[in-house]
C-alpha atoms as a PDB file:
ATOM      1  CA  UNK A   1      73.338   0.881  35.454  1.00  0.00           C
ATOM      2  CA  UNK A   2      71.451   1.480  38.211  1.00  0.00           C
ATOM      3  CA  UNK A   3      68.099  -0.112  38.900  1.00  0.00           C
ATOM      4  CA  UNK A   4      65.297   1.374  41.343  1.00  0.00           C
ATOM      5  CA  UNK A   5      62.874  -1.374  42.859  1.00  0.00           C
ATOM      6  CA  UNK A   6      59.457   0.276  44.950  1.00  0.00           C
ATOM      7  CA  UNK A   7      59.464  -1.734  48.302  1.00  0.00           C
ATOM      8  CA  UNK A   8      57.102  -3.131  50.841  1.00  0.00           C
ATOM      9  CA  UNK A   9      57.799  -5.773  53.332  1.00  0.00           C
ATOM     10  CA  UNK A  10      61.040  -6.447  52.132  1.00  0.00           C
ATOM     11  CA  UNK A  11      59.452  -7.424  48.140  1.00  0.00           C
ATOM     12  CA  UNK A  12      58.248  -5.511  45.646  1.00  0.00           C
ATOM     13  CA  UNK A  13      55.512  -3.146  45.977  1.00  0.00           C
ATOM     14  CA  UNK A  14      53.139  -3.663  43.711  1.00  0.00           C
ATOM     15  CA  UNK A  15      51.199   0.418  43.613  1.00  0.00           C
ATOM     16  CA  UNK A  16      54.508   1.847  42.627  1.00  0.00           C
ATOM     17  CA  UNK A  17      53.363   5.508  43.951  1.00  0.00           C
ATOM     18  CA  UNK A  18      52.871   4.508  47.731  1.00  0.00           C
ATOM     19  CA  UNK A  19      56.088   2.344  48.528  1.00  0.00           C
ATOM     20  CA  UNK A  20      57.821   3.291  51.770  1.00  0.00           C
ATOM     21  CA  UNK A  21      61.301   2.728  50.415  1.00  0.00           C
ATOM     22  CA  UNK A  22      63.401   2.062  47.277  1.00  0.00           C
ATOM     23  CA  UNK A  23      65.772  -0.805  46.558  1.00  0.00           C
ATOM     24  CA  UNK A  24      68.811   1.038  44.657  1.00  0.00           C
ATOM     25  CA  UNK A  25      70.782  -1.604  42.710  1.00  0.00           C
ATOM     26  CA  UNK A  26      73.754  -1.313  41.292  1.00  0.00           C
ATOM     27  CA  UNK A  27      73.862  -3.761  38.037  1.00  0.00           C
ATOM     28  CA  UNK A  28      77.097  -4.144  35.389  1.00  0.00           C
ATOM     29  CA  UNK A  29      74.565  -5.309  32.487  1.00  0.00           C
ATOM     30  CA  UNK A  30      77.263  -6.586  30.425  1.00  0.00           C
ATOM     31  CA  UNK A  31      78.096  -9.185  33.027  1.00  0.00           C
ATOM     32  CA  UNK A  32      74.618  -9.825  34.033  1.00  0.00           C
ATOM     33  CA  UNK A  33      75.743  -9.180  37.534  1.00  0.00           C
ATOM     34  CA  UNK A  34      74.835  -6.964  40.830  1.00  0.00           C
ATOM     35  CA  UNK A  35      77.167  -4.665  42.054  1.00  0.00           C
ATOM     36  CA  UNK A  36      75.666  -2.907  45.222  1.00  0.00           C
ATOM     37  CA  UNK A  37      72.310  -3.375  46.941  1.00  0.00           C
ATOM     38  CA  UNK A  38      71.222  -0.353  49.141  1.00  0.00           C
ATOM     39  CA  UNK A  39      67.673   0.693  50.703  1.00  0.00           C
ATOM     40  CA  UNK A  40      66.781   3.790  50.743  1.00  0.00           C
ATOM     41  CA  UNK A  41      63.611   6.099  52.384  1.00  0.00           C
ATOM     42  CA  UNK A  42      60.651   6.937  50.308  1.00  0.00           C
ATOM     43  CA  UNK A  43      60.234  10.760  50.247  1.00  0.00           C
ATOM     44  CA  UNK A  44      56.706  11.786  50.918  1.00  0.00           C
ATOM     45  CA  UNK A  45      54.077  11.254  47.958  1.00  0.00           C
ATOM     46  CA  UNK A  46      53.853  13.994  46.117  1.00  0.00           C
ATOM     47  CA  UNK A  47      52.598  13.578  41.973  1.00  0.00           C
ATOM     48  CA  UNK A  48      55.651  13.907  39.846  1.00  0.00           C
ATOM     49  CA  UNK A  49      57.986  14.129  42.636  1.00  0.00           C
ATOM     50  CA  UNK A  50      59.871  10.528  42.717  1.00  0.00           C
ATOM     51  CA  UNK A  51      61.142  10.319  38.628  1.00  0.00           C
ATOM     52  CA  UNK A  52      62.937  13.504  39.404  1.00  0.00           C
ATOM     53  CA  UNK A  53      64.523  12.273  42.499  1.00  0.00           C
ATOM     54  CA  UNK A  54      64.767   8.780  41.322  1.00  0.00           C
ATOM     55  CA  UNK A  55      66.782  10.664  38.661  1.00  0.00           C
ATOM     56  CA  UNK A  56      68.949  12.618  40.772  1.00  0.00           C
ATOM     57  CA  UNK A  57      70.060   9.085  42.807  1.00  0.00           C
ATOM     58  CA  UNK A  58      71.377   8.152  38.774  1.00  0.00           C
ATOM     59  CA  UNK A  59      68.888   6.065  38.102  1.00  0.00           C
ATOM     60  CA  UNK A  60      68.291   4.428  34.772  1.00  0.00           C
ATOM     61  CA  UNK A  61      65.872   1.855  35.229  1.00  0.00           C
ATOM     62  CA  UNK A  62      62.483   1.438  37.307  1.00  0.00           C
ATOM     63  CA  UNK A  63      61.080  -1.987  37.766  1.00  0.00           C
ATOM     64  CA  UNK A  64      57.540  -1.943  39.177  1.00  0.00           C
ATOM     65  CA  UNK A  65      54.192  -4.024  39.763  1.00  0.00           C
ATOM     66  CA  UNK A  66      51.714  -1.269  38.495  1.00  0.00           C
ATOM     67  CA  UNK A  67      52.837   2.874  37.334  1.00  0.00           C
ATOM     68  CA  UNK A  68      49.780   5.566  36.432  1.00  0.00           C
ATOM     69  CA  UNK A  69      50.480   6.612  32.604  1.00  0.00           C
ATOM     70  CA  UNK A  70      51.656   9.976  34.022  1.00  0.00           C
ATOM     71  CA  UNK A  71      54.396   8.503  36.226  1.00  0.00           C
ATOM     72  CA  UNK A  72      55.703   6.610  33.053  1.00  0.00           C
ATOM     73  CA  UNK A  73      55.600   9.639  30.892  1.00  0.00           C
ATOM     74  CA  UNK A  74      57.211  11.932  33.525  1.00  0.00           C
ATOM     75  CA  UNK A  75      60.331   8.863  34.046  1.00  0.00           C
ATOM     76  CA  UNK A  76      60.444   8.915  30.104  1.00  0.00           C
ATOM     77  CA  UNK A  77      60.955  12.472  30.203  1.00  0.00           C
ATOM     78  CA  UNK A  78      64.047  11.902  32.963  1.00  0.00           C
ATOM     79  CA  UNK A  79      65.589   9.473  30.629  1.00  0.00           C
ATOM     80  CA  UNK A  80      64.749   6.548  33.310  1.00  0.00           C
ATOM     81  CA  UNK A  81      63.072   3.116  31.256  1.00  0.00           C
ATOM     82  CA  UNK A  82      59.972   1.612  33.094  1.00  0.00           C
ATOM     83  CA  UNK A  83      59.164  -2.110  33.629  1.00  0.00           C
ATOM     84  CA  UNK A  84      55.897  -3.211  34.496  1.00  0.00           C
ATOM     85  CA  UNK A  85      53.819  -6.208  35.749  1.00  0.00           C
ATOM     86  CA  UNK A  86      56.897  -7.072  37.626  1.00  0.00           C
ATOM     87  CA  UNK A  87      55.882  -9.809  40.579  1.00  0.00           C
ATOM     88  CA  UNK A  88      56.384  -9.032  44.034  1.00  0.00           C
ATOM     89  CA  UNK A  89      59.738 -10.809  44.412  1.00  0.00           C
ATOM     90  CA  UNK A  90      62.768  -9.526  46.385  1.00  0.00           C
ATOM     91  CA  UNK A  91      64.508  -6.993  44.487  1.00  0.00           C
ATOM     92  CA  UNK A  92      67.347  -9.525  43.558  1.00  0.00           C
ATOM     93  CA  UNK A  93      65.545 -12.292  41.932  1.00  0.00           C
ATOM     94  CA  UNK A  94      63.977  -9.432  39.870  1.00  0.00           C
ATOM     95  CA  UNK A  95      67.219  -8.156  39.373  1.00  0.00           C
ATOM     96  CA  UNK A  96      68.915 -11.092  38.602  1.00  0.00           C
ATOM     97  CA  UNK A  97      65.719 -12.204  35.800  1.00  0.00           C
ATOM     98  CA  UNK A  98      66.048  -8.709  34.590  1.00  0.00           C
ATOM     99  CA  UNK A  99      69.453  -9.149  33.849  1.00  0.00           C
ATOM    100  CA  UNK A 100      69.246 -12.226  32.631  1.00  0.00           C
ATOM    101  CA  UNK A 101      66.461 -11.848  30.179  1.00  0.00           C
ATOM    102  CA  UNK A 102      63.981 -13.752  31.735  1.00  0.00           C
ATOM    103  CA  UNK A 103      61.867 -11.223  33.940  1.00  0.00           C
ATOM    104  CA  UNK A 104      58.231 -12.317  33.272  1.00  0.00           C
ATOM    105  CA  UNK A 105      55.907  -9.661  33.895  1.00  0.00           C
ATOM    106  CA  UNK A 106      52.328  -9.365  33.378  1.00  0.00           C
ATOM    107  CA  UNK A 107      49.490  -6.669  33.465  1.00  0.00           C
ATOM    108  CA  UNK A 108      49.677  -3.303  34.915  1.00  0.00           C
ATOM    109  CA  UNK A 109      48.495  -3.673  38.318  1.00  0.00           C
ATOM    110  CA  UNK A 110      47.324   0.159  38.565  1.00  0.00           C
ATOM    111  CA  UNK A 111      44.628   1.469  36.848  1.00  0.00           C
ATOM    112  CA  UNK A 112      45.218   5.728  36.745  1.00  0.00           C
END
């Protein structure tokens, strides 16, 4: 699987939409383990744009602090799941609680 984490400052971004880059992660579920770690350029914001290209980089899981309904209807629509309320951790201790089950995450931290 692979697992798409919005970045700022080398943590989470919590305003999903406005990131400047994307933590790509590589994850074998079944073995609760990560694989491959790479960072990659946000393209520009545009609305709808980053589920389609998040799609096109195989992505099958977004883990973020805060997503606009839209932006989780339009990943739902590319097949990608959505966490939210994720804290702004590095994207392997969210990873690795993902994996593991134990990812606590809270409220939506954006409000469109």
């Amino acid at each position: 699987m692979k697992i798409a984490i919005p970045m700022a400052d080398g943590r989470l971004a919590m305003h999903f939409g406005h990131c400047g880059s994307f933590a790509l992660i590589d994850a074998d579920h079944e073995n609760r383990k990560i694989l491959k770690t790479e960072t990659v350029e946000a393209p520009e914001h545009q609305p709808g744009l980053l589920p389609r290209w998040l799609a096109q980089k195989g992505v099958n899981v977004v883990i973020a602090g805060g997503m606009g309904a839209r932006a989780q209807m339009l990943f739902s629509d590319h097949g990608i799941g959505v966490v939210i309320g994720a804290p702004a951790e590095t994207p392997e201790e969210i990873v690795t609680a993902y994996l593991a089950g134990t990812l606590k995450t809270g409220q939506n931290v954006c409000d469109h």
